[in-house]
PDB file of N, CA and C in Angstrom:
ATOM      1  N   UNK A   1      83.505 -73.102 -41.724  1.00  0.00           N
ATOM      2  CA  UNK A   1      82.665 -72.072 -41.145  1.00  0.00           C
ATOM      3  C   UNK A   1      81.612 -71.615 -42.151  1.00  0.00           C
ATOM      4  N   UNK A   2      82.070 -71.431 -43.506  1.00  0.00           N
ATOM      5  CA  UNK A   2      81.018 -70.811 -44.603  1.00  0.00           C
ATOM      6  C   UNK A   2      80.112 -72.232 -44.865  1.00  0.00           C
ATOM      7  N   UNK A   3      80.232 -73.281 -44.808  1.00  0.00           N
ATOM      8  CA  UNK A   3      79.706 -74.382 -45.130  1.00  0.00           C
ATOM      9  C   UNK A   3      77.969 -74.402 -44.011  1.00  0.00           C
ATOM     10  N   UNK A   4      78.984 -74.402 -42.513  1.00  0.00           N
ATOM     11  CA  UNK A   4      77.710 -74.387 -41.523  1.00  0.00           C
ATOM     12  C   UNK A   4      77.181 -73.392 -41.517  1.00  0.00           C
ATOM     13  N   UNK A   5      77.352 -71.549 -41.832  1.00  0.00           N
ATOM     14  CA  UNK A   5      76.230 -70.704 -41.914  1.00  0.00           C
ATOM     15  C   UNK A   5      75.913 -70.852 -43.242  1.00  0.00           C
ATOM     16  N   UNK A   6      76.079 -71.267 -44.225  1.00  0.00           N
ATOM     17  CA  UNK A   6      75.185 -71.606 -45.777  1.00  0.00           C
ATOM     18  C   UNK A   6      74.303 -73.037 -45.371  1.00  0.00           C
ATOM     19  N   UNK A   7      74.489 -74.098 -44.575  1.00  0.00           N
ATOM     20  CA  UNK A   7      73.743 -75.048 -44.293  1.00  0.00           C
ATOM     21  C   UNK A   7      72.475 -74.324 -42.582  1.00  0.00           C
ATOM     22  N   UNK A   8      73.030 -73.349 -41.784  1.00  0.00           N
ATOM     23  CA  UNK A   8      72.174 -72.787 -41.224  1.00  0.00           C
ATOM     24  C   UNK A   8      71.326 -72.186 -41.918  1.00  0.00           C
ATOM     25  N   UNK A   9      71.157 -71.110 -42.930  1.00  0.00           N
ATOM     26  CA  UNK A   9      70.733 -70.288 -43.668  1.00  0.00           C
ATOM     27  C   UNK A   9      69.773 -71.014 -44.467  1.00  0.00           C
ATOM     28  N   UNK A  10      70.070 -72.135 -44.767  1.00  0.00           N
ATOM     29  CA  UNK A  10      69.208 -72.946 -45.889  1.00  0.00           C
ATOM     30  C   UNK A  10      68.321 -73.726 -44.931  1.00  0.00           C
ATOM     31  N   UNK A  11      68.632 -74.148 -43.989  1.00  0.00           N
ATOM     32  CA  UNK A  11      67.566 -74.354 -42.819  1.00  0.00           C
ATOM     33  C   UNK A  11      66.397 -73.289 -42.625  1.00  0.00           C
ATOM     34  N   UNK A  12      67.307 -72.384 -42.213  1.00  0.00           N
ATOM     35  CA  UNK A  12      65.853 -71.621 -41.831  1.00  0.00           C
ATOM     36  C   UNK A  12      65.233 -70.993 -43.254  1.00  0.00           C
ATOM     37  N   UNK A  13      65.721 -70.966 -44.185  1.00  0.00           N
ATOM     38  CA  UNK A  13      64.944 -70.711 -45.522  1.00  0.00           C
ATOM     39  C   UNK A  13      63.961 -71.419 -45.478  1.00  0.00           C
ATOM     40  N   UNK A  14      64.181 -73.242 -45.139  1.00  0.00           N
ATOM     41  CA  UNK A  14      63.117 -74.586 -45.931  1.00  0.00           C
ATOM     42  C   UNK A  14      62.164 -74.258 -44.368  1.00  0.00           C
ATOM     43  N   UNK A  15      62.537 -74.196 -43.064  1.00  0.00           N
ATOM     44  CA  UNK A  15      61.727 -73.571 -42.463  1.00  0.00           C
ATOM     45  C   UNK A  15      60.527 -72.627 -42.569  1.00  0.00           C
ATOM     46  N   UNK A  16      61.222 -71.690 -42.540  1.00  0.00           N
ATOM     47  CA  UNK A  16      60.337 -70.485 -42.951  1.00  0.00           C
ATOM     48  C   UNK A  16      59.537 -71.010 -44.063  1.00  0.00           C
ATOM     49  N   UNK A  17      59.982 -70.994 -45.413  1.00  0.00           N
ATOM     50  CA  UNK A  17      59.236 -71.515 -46.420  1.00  0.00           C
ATOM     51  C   UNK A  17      57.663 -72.674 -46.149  1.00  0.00           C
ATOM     52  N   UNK A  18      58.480 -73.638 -45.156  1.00  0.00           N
ATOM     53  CA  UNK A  18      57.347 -74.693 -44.507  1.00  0.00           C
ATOM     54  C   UNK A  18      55.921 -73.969 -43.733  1.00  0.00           C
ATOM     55  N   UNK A  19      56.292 -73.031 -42.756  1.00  0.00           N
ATOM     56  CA  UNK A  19      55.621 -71.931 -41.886  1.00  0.00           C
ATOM     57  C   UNK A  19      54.765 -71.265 -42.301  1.00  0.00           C
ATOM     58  N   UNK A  20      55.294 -70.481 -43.584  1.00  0.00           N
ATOM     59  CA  UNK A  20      54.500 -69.387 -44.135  1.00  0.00           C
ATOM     60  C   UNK A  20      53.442 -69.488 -44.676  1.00  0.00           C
ATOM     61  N   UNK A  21      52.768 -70.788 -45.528  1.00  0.00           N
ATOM     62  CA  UNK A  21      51.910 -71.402 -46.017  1.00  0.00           C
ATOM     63  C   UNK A  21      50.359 -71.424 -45.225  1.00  0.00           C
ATOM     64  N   UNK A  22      50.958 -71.849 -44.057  1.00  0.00           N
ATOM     65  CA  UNK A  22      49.778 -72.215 -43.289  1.00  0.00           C
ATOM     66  C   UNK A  22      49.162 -70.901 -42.565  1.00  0.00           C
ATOM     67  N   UNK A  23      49.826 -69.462 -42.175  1.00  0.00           N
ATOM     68  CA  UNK A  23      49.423 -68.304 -42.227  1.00  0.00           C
ATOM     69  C   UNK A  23      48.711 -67.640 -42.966  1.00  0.00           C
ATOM     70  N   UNK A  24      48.886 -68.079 -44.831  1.00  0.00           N
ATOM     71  CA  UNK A  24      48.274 -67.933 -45.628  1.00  0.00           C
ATOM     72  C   UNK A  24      47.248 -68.087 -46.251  1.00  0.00           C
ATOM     73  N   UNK A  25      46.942 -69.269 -45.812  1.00  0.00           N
ATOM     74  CA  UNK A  25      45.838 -69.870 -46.618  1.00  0.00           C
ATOM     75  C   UNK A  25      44.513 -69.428 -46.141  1.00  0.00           C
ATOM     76  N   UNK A  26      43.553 -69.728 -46.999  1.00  0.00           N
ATOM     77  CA  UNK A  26      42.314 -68.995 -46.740  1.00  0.00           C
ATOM     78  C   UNK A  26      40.913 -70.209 -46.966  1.00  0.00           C
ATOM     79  N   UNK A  27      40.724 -70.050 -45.938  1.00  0.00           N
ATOM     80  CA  UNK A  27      39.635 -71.690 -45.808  1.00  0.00           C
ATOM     81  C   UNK A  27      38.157 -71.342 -46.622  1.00  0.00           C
ATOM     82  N   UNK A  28      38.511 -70.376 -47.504  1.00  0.00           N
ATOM     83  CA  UNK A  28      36.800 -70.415 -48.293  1.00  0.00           C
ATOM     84  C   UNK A  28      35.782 -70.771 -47.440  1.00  0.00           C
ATOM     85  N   UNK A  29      35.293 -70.199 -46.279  1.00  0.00           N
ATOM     86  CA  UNK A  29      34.106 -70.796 -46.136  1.00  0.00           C
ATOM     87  C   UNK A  29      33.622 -71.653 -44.760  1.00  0.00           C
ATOM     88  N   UNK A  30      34.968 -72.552 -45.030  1.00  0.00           N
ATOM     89  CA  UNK A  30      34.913 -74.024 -44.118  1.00  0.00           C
ATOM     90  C   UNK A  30      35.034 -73.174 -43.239  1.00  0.00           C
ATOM     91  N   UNK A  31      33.811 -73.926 -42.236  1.00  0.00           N
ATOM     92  CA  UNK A  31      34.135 -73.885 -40.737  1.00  0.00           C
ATOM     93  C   UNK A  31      33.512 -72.558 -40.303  1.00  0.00           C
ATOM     94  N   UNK A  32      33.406 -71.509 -40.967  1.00  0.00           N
ATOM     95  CA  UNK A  32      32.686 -70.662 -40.553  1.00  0.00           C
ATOM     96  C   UNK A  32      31.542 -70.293 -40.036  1.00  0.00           C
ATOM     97  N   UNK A  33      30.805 -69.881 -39.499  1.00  0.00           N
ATOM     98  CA  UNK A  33      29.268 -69.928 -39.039  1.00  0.00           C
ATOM     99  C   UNK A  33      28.205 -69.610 -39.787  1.00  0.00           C
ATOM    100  N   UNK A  34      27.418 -70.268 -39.381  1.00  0.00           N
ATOM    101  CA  UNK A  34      26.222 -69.504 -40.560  1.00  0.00           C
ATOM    102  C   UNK A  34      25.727 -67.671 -40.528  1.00  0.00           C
ATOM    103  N   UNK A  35      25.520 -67.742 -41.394  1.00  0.00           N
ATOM    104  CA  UNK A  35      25.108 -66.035 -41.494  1.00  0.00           C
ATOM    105  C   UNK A  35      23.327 -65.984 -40.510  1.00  0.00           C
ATOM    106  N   UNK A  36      23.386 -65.095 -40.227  1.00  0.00           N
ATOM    107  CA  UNK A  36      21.885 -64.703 -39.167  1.00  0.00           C
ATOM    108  C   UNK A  36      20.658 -65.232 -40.227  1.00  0.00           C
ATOM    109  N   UNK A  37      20.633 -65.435 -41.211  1.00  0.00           N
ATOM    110  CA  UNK A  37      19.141 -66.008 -42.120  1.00  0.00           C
ATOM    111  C   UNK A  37      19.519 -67.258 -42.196  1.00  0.00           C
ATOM    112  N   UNK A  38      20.328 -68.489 -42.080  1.00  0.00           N
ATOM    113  CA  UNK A  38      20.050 -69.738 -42.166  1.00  0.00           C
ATOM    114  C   UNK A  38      20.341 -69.871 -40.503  1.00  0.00           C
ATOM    115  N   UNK A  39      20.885 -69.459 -39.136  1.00  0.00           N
ATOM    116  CA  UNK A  39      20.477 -70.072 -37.966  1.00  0.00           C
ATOM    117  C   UNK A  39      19.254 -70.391 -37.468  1.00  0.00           C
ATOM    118  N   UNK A  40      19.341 -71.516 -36.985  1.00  0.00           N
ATOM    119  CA  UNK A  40      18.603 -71.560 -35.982  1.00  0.00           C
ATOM    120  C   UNK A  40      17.749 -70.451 -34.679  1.00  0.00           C
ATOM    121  N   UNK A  41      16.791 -70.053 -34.263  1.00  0.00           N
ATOM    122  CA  UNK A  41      16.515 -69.125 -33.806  1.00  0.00           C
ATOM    123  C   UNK A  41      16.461 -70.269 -32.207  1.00  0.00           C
ATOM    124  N   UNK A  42      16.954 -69.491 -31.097  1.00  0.00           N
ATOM    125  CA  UNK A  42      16.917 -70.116 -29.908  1.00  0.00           C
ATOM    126  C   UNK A  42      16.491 -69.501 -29.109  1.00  0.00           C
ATOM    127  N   UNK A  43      15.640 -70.116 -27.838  1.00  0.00           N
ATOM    128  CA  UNK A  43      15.097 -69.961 -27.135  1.00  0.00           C
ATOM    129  C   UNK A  43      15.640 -69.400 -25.698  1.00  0.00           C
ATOM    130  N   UNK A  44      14.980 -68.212 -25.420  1.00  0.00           N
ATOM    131  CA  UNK A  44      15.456 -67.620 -24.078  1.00  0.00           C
ATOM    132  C   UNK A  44      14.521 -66.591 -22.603  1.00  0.00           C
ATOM    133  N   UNK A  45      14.446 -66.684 -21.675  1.00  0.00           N
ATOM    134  CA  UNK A  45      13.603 -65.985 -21.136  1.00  0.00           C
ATOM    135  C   UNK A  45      14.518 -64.413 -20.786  1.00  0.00           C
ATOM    136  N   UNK A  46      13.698 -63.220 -21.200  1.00  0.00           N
ATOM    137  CA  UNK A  46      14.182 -62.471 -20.723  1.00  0.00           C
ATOM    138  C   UNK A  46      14.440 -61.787 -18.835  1.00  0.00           C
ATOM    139  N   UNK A  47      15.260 -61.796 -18.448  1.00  0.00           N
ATOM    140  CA  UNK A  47      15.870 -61.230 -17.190  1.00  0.00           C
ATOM    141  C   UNK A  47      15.629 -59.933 -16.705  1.00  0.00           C
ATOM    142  N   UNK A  48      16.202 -59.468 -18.076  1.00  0.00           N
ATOM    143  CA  UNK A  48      16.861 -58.258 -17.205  1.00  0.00           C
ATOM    144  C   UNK A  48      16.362 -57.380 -18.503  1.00  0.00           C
ATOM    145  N   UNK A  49      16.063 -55.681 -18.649  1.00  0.00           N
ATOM    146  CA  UNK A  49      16.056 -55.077 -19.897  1.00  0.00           C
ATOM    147  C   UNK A  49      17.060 -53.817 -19.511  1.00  0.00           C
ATOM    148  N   UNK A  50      18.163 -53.219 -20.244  1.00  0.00           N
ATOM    149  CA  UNK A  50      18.569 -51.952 -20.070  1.00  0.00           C
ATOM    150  C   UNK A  50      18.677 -51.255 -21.161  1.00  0.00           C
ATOM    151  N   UNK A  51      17.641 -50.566 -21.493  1.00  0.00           N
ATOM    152  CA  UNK A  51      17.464 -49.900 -22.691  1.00  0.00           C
ATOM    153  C   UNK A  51      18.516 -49.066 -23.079  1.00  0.00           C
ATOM    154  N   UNK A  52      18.923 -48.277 -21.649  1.00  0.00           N
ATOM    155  CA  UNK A  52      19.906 -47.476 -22.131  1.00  0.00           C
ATOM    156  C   UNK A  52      21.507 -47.637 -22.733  1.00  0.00           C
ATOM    157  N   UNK A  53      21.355 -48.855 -22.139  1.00  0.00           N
ATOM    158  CA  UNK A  53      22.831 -49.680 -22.943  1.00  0.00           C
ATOM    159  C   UNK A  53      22.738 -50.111 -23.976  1.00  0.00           C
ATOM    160  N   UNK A  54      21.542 -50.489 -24.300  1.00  0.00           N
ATOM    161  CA  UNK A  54      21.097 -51.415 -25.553  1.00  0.00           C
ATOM    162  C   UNK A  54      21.289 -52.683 -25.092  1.00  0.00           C
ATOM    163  N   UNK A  55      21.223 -53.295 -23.769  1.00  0.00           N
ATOM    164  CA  UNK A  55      21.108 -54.971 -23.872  1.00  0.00           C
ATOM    165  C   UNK A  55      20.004 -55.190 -23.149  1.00  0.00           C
ATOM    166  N   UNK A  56      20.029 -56.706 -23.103  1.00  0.00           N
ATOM    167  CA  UNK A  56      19.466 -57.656 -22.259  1.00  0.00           C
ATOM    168  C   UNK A  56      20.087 -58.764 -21.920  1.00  0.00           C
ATOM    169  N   UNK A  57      19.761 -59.395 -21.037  1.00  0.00           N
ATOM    170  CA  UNK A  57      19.781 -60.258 -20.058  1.00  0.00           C
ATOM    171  C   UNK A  57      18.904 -61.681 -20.083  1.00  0.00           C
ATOM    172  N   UNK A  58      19.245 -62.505 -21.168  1.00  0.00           N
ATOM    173  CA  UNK A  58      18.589 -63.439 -21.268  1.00  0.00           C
ATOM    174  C   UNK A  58      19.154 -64.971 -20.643  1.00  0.00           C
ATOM    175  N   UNK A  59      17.976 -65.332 -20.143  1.00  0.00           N
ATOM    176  CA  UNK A  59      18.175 -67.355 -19.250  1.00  0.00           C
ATOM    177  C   UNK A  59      18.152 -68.088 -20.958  1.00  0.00           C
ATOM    178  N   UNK A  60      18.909 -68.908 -21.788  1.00  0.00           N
ATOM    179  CA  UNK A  60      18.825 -69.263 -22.437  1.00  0.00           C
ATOM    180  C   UNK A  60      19.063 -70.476 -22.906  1.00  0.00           C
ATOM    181  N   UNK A  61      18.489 -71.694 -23.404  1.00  0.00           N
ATOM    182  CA  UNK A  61      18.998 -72.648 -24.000  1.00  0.00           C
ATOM    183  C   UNK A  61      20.242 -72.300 -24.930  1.00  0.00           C
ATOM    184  N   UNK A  62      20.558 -73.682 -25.487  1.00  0.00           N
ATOM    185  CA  UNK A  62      21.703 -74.575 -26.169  1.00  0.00           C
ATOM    186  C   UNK A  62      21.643 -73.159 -27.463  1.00  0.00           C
ATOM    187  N   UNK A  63      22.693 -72.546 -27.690  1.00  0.00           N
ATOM    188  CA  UNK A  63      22.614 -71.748 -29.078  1.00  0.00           C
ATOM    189  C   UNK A  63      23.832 -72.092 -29.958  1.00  0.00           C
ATOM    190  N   UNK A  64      23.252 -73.278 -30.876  1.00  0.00           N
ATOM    191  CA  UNK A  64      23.892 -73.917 -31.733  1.00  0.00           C
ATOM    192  C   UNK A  64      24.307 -73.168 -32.770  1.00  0.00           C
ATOM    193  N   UNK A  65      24.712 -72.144 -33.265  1.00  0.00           N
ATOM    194  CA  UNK A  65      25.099 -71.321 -34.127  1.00  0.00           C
ATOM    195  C   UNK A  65      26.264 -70.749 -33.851  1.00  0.00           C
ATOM    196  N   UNK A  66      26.276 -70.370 -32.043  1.00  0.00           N
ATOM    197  CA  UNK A  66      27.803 -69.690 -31.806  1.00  0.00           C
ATOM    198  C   UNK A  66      28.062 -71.159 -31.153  1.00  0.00           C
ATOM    199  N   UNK A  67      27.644 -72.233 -30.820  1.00  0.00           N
ATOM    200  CA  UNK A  67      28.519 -73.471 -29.794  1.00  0.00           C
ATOM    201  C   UNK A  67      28.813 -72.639 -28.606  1.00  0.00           C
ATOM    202  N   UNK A  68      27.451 -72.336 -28.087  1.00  0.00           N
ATOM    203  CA  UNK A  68      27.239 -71.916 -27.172  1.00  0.00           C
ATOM    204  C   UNK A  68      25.804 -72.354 -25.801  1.00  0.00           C
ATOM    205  N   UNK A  69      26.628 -73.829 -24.753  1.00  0.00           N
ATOM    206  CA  UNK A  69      25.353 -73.997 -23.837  1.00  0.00           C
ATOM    207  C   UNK A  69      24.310 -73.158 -22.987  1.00  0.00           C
ATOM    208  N   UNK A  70      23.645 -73.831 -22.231  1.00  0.00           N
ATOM    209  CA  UNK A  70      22.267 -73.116 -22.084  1.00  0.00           C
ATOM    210  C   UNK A  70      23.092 -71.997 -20.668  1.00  0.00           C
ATOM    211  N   UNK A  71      22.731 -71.248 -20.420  1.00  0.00           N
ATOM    212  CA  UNK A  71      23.510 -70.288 -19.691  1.00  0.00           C
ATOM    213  C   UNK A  71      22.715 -68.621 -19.331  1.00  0.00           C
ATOM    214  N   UNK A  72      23.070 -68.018 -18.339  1.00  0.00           N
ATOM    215  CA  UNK A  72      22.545 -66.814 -17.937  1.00  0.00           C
ATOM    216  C   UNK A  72      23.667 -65.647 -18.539  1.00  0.00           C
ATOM    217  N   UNK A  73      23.216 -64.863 -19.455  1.00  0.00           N
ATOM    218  CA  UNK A  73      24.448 -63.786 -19.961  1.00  0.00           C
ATOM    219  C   UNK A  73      23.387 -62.400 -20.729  1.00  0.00           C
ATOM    220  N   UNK A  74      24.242 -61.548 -20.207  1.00  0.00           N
ATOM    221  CA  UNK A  74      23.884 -60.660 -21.058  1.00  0.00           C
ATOM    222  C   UNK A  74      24.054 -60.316 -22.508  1.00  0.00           C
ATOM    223  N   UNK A  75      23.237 -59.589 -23.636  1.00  0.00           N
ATOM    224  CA  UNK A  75      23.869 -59.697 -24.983  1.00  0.00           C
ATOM    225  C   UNK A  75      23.763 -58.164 -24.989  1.00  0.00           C
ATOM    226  N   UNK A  76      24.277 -57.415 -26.140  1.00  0.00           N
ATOM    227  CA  UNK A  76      24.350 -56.342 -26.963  1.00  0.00           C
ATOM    228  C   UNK A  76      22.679 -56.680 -28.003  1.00  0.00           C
ATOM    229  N   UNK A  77      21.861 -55.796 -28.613  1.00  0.00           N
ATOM    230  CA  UNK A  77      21.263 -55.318 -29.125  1.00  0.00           C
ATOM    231  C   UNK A  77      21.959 -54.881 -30.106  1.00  0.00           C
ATOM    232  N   UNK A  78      21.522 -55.368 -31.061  1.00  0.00           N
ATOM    233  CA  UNK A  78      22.370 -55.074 -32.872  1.00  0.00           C
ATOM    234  C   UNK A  78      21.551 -53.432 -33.127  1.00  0.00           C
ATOM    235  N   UNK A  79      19.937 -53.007 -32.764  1.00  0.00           N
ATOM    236  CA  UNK A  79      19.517 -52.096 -32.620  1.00  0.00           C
ATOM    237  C   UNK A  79      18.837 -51.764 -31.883  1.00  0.00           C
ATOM    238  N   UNK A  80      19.324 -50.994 -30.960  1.00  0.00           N
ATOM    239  CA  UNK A  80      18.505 -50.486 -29.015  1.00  0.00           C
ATOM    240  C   UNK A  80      16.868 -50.768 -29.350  1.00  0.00           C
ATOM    241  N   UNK A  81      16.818 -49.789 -30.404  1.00  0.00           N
ATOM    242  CA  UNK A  81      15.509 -50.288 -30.369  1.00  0.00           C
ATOM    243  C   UNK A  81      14.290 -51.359 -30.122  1.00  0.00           C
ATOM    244  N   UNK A  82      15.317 -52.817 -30.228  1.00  0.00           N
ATOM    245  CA  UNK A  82      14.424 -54.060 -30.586  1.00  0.00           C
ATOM    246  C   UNK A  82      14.334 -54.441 -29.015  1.00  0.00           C
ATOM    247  N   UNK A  83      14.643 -53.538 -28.241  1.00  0.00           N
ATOM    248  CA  UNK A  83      13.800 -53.902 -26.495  1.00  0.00           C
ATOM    249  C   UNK A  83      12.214 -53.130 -26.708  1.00  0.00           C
ATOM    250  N   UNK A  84      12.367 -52.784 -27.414  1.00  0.00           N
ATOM    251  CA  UNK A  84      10.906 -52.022 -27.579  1.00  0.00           C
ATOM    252  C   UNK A  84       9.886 -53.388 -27.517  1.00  0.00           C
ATOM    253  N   UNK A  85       8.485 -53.199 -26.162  1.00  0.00           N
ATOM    254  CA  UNK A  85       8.097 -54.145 -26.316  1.00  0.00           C
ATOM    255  C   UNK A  85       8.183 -55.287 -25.752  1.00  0.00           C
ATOM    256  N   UNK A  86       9.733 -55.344 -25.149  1.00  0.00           N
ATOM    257  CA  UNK A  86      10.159 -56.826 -24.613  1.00  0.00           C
ATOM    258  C   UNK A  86       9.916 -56.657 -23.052  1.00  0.00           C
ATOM    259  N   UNK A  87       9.230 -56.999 -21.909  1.00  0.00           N
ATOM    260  CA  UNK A  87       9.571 -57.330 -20.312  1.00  0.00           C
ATOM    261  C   UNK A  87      10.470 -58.176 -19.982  1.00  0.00           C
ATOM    262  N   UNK A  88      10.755 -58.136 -18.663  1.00  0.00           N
ATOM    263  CA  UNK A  88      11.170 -59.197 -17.668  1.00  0.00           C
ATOM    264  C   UNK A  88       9.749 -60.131 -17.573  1.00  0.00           C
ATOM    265  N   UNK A  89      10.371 -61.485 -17.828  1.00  0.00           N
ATOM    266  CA  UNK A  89       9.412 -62.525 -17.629  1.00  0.00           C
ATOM    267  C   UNK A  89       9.210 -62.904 -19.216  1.00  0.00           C
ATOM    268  N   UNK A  90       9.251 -62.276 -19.785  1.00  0.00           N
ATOM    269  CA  UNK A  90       8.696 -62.323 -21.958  1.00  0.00           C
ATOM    270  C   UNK A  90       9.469 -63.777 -22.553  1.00  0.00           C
ATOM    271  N   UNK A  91       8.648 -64.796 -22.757  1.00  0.00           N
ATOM    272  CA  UNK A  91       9.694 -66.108 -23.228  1.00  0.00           C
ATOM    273  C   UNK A  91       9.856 -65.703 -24.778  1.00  0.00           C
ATOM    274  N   UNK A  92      11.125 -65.691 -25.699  1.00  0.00           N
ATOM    275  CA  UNK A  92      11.902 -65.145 -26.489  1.00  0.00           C
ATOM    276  C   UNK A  92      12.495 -66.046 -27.381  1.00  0.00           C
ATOM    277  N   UNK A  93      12.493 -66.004 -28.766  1.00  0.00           N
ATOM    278  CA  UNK A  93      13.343 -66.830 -29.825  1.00  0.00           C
ATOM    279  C   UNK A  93      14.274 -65.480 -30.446  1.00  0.00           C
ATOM    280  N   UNK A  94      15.106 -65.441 -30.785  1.00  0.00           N
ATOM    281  CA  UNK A  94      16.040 -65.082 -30.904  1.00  0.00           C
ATOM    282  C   UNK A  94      17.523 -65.322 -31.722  1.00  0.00           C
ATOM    283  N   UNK A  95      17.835 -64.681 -32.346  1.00  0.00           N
ATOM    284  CA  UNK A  95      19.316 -65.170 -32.877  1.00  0.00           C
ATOM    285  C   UNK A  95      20.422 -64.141 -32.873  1.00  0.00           C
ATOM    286  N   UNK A  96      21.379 -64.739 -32.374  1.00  0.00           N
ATOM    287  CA  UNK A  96      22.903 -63.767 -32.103  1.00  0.00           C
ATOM    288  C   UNK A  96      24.038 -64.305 -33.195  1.00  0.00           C
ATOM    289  N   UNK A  97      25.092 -63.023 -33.161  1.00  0.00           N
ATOM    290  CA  UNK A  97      25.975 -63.680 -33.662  1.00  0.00           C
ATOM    291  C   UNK A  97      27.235 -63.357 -32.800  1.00  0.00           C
ATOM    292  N   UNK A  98      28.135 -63.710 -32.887  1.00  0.00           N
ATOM    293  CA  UNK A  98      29.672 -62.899 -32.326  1.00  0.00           C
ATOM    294  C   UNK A  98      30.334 -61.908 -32.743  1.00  0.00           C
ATOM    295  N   UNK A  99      30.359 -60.733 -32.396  1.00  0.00           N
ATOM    296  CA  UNK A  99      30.959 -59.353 -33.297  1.00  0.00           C
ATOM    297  C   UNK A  99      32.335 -58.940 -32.049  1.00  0.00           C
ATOM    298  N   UNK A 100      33.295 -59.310 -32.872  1.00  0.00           N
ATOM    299  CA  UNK A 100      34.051 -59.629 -32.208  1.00  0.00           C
ATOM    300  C   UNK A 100      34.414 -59.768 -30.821  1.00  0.00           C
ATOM    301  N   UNK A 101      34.284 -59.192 -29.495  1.00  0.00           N
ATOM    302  CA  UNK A 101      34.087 -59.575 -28.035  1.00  0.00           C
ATOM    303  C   UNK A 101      32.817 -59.962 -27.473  1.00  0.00           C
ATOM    304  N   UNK A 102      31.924 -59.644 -28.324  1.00  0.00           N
ATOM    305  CA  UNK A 102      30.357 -59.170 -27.748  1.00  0.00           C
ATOM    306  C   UNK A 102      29.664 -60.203 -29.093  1.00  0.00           C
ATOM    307  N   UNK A 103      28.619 -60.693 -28.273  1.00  0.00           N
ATOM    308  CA  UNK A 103      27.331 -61.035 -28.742  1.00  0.00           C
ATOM    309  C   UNK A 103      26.100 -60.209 -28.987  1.00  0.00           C
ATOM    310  N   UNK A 104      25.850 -60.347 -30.332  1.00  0.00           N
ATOM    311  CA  UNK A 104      24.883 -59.216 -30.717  1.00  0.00           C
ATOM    312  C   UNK A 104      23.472 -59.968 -30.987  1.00  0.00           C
ATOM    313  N   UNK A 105      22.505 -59.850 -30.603  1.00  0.00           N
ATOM    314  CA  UNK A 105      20.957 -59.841 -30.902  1.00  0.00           C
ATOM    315  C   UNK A 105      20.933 -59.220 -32.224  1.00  0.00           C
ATOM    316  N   UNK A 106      20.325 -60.343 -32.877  1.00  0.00           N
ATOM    317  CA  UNK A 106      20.137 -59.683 -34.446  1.00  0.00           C
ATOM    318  C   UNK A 106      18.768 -59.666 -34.844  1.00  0.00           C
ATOM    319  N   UNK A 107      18.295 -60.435 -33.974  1.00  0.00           N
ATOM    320  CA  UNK A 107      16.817 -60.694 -34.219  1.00  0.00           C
ATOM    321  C   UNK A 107      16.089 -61.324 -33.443  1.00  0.00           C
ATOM    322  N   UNK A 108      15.027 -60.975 -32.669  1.00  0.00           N
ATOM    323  CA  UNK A 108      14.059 -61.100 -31.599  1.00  0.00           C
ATOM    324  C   UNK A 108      12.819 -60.798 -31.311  1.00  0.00           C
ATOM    325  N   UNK A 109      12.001 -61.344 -31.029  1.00  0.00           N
ATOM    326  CA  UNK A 109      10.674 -62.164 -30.672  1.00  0.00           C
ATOM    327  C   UNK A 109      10.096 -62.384 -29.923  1.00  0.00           C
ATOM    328  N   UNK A 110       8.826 -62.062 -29.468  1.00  0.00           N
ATOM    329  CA  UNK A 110       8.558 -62.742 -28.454  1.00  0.00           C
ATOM    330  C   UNK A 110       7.903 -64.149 -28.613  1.00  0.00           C
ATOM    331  N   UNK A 111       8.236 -65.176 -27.913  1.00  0.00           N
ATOM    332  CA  UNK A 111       7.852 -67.022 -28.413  1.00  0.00           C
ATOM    333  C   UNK A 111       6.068 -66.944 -28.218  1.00  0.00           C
ATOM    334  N   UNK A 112       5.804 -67.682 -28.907  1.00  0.00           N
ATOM    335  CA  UNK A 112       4.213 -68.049 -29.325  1.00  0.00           C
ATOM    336  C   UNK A 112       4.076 -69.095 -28.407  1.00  0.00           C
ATOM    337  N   UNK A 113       2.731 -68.326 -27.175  1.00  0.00           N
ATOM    338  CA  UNK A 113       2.622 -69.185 -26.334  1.00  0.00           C
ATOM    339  C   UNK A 113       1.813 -70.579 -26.884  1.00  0.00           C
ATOM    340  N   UNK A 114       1.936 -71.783 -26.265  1.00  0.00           N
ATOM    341  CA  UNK A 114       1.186 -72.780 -26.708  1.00  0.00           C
ATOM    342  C   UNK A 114       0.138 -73.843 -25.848  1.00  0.00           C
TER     343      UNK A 114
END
């Protein structure tokens, strides 16, 4: 009986021990996203404006920074302010990031017609 709970016990020790490692570790870096000054700035038409929430409503291409396709969504405004300026209809470059549930506008533009 003392044999199989000292051979249970040492199981779940080399267990646990195996487990805990990979909770731990800390990936420096890898894999993380770029910070808002090296993305890509992407392209979007504005929709919709609600100042008083602080968002908008942008039609947008491919936004390779969050691995995110071209799609109709609303974002958060990093500062209400930066609708200042913007219409419905305004074609837009732009860059977001993910703050934790919500997508934030960090920086926005209106696109240089050509």
């Amino acid at each position: 009986m003392k044999l199989r709970l000292a051979l249970a016990t040492g199981t779940l020790l080399v267990l646990a021990a195996i487990a805990t490692p990979s909770f731990a570790q800390h990936r420096h870096g890898v894999d993380l996203p770029a910070t808002s000054s090296t993305q890509e700035l992407a392209d979007g038409e504005v929709r919709r404006i609600d100042p008083a929430k602080g968002t908008v409503v942008l039609r947008h291409g491919e936004i390779k920074a969050i691995g995110m396709g071209p799609m109709t969504m609303s974002f958060k405004f990093k500062d209400p302010t930066m609708a200042t300026g913007l219409q419905v209809g305004d074609r837009v470059r732009f860059l977001v990031e993910r703050q934790g549930d919500d997508f934030v506008i960090t920086q926005i533009q209106k696109a240089k017609e050509s």
